[in-house]
C-alpha atoms as a PDB file:
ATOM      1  CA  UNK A   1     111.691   5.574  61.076  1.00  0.00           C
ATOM      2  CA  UNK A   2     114.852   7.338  60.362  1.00  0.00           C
ATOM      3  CA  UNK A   3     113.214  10.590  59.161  1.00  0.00           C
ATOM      4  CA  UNK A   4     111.385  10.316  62.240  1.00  0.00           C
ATOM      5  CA  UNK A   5     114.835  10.143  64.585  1.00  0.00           C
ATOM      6  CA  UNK A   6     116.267  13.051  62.696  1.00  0.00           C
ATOM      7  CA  UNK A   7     113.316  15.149  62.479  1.00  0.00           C
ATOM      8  CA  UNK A   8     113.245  14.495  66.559  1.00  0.00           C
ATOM      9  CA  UNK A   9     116.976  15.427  67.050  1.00  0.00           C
ATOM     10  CA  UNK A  10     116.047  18.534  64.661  1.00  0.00           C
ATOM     11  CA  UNK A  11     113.577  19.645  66.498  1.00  0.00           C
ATOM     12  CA  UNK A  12     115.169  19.182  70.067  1.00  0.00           C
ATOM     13  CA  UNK A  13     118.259  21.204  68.575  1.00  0.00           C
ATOM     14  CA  UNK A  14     116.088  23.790  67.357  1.00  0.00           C
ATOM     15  CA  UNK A  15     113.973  23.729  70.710  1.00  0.00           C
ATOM     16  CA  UNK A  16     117.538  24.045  72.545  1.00  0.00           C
ATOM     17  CA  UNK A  17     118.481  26.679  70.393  1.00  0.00           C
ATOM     18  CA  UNK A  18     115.231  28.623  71.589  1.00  0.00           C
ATOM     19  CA  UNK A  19     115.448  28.037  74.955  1.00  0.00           C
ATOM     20  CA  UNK A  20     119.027  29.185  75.295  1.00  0.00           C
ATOM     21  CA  UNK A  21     117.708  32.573  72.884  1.00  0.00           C
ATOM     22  CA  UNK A  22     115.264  33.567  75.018  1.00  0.00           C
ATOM     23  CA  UNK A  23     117.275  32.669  78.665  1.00  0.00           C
ATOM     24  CA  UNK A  24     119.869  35.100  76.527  1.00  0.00           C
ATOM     25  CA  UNK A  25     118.086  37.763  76.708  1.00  0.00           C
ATOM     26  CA  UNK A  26     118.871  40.669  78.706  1.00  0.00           C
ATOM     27  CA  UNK A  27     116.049  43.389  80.253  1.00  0.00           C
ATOM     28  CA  UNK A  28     114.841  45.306  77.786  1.00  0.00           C
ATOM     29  CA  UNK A  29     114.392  49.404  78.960  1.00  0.00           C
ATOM     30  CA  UNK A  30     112.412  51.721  76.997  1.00  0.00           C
ATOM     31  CA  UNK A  31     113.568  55.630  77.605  1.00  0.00           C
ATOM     32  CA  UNK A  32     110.470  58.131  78.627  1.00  0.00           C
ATOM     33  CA  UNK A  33     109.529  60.683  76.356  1.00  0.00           C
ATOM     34  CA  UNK A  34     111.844  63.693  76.111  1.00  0.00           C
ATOM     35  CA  UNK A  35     114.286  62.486  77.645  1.00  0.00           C
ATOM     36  CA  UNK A  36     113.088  62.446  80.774  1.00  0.00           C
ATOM     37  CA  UNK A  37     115.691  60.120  83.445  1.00  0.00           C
ATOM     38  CA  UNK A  38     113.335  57.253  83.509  1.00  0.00           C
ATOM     39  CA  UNK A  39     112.628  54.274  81.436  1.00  0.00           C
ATOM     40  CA  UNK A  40     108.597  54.350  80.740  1.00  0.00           C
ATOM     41  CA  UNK A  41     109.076  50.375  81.002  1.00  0.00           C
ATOM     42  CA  UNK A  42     111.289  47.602  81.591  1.00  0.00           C
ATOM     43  CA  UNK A  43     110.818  44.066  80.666  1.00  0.00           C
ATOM     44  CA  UNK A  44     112.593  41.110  82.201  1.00  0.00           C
ATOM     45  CA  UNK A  45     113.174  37.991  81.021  1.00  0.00           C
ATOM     46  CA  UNK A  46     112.340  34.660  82.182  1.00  0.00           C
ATOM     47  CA  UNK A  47     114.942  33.345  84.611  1.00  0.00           C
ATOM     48  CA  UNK A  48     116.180  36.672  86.028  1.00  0.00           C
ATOM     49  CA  UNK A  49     116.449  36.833  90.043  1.00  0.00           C
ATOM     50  CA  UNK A  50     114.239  39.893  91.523  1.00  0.00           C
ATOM     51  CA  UNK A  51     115.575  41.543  94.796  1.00  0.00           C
ATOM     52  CA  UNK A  52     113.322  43.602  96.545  1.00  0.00           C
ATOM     53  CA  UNK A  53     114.555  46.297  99.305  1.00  0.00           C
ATOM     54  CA  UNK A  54     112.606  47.642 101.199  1.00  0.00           C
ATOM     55  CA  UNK A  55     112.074  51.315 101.516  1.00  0.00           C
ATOM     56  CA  UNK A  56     115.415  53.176 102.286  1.00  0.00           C
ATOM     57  CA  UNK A  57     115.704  56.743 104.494  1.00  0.00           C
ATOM     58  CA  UNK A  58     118.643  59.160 104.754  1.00  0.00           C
ATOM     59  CA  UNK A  59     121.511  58.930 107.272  1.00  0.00           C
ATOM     60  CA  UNK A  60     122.392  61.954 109.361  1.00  0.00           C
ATOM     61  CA  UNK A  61     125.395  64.320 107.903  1.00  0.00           C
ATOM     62  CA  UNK A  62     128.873  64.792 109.665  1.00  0.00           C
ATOM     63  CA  UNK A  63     127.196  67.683 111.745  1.00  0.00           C
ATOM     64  CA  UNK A  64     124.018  65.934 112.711  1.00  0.00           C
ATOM     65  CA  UNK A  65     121.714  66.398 110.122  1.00  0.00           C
ATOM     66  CA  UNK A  66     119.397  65.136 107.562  1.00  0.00           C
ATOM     67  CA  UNK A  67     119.876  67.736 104.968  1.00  0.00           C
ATOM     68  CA  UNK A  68     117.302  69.061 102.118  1.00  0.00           C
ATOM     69  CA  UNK A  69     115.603  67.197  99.978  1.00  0.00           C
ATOM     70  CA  UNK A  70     118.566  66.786  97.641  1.00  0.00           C
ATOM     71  CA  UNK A  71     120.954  65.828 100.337  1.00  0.00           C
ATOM     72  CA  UNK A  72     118.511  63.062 101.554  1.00  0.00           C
ATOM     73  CA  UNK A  73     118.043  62.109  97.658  1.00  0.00           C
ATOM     74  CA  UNK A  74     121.968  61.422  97.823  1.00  0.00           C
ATOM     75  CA  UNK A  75     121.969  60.156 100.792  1.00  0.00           C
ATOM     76  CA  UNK A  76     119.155  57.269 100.340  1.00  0.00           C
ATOM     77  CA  UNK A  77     120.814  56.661  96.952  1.00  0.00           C
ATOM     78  CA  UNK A  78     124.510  55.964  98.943  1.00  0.00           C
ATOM     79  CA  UNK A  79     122.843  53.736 101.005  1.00  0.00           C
ATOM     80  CA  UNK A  80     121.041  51.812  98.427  1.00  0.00           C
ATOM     81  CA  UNK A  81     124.227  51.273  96.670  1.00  0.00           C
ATOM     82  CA  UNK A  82     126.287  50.210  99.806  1.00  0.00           C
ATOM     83  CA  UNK A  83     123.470  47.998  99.963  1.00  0.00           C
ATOM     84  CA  UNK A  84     123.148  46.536  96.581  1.00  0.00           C
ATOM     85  CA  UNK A  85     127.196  46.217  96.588  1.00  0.00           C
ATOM     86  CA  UNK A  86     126.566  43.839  99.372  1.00  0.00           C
ATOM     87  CA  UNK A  87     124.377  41.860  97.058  1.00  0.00           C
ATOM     88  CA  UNK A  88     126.819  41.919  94.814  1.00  0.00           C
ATOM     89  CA  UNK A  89     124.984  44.179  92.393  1.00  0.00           C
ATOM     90  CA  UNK A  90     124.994  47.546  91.634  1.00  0.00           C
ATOM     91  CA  UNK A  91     122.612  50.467  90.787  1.00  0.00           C
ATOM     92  CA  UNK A  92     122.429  49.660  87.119  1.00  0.00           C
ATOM     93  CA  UNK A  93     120.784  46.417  88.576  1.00  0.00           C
ATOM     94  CA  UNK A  94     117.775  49.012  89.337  1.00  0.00           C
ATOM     95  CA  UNK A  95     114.706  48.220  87.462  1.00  0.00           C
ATOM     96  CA  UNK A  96     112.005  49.738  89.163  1.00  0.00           C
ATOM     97  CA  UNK A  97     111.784  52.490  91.912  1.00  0.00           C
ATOM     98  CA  UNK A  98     109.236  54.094  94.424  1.00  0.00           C
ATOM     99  CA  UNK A  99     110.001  57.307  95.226  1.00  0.00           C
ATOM    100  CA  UNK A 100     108.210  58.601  98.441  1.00  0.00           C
ATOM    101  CA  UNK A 101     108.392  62.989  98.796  1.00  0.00           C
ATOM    102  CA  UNK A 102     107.156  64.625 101.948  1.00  0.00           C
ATOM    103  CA  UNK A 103     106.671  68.457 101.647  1.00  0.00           C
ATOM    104  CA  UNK A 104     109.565  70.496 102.453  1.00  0.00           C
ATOM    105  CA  UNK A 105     108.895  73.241 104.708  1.00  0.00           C
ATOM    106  CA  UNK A 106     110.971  75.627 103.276  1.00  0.00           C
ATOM    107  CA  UNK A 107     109.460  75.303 100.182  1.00  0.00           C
ATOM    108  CA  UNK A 108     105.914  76.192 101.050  1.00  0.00           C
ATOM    109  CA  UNK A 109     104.776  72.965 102.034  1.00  0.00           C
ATOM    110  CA  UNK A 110     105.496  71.691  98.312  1.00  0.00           C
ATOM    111  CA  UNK A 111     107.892  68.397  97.967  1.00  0.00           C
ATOM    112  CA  UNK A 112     110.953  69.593  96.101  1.00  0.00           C
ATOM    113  CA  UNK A 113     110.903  67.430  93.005  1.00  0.00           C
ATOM    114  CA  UNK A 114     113.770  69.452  91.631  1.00  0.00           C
ATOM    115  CA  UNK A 115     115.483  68.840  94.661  1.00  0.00           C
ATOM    116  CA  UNK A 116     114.966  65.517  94.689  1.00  0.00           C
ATOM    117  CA  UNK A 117     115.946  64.983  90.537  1.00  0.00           C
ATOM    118  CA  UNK A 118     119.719  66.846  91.355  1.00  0.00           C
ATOM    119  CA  UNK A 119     120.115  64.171  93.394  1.00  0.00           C
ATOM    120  CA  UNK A 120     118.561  60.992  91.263  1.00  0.00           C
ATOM    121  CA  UNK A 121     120.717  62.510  88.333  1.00  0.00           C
ATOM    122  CA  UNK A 122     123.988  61.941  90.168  1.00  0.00           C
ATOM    123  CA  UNK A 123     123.477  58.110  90.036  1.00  0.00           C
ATOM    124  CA  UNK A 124     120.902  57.498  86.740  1.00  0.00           C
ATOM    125  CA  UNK A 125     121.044  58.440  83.584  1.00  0.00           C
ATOM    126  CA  UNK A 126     125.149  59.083  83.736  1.00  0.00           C
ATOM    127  CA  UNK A 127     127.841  58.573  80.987  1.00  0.00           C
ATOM    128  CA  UNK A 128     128.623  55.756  83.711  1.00  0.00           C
ATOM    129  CA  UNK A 129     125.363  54.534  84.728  1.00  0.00           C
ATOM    130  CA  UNK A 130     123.212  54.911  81.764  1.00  0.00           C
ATOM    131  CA  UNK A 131     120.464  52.575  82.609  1.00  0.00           C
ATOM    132  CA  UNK A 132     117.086  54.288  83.903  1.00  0.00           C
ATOM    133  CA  UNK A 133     114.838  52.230  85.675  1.00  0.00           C
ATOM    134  CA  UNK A 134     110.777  52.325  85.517  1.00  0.00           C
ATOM    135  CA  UNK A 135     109.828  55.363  88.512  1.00  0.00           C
ATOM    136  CA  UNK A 136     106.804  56.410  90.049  1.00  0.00           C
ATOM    137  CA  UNK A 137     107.819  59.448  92.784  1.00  0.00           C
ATOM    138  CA  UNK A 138     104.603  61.111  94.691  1.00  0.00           C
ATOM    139  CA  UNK A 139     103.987  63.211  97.690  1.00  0.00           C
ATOM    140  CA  UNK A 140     103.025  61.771 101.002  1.00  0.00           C
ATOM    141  CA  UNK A 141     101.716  62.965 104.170  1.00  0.00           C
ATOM    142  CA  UNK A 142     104.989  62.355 106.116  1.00  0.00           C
ATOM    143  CA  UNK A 143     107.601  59.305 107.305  1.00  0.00           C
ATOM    144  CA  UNK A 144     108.264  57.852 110.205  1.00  0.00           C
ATOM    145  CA  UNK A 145     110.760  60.868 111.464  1.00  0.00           C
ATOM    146  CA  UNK A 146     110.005  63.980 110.759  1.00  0.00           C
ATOM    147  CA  UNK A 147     112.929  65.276 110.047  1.00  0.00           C
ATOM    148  CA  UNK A 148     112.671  63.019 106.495  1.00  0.00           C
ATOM    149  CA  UNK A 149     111.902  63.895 103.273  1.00  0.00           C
ATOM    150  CA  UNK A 150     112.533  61.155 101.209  1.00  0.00           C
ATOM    151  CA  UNK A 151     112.198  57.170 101.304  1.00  0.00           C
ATOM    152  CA  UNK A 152     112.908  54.945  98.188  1.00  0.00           C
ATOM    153  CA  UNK A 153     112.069  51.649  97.030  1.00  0.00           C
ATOM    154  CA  UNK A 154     113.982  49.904  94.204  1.00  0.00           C
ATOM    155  CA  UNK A 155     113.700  46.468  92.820  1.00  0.00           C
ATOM    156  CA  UNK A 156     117.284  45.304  91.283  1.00  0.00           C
ATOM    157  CA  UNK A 157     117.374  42.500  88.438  1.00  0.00           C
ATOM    158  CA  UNK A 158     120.499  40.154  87.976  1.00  0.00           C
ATOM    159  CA  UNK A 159     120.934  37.029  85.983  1.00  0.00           C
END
């Protein structure tokens, strides 16, 4: 019977030891191929709280304005962090991201992905900010103003 006690105790130690492992560990983010701003994936452990927000559009410059494509990136991205500071969390909190383009006029009715990545490479991917979240970006018809040419999505992770 005493084997039996200590073998119990063992395993409940070793079981505790476990459980606190795997609540230990942090979100795992696997860089894209050629070093491309992104992670290809991102796994989260159990017990980390999700926050969704919901898409995210640019505010109007000083003079009135939406801006280009890489204004609006910078612009979305400002506001997603004032908004995630609010949360108490910040943008390397970002896990996953939906990135929604509409074609810029001026560039031939093309969205302006390079437009858009001088912008996304101002917060991700930084000496300061180094961690990428999973991305999907794509072209769409058009937003609710037209004057927009970007909308984002980003889930944040936090312990």
């Amino acid at each position: 019977m005493r084997q039996s006690v200590v073998l119990k105790a063992t395993g409940l130690v070793a079981g505790s030891v476990l459980a606190l492992n795997l609540h230990a560990q942090e979100i795992q983010r696997v860089p894209a191929p050629n070093d491309f701003p992104i992670a290809s994936s991102v796994t989260i452990p159990a017990g980390t709280q999700l926050h969704y927000l919901s898409g995210t559009v640019p505010s109007k410059d000083s003079e009135g304005n939406y801006g280009d494509t890489e204004a609006q990136t910078v612009s979305v991205l400002k506001n997603i962090e004032a908004n995630l500071k609010s949360m108490g969390l910040t943008m390397s909190d970002v896990v996953k991201m939906q990135v929604y383009l509409v074609a810029d006029p001026a560039k031939d009715g093309k969205m302006d992905f390079e437009g858009f990545m001088k912008g996304y490479t101002q917060f991700f991917g930084t000496k300061e900010q180094p961690n990428l979240p999973a991305r999907s970006a794509m072209q769409v018809a058009g937003l609710v103003l037209p004057e927009w040419l970007v909308e984002i999505e980003v889930v944040a992770a936090s312990k």
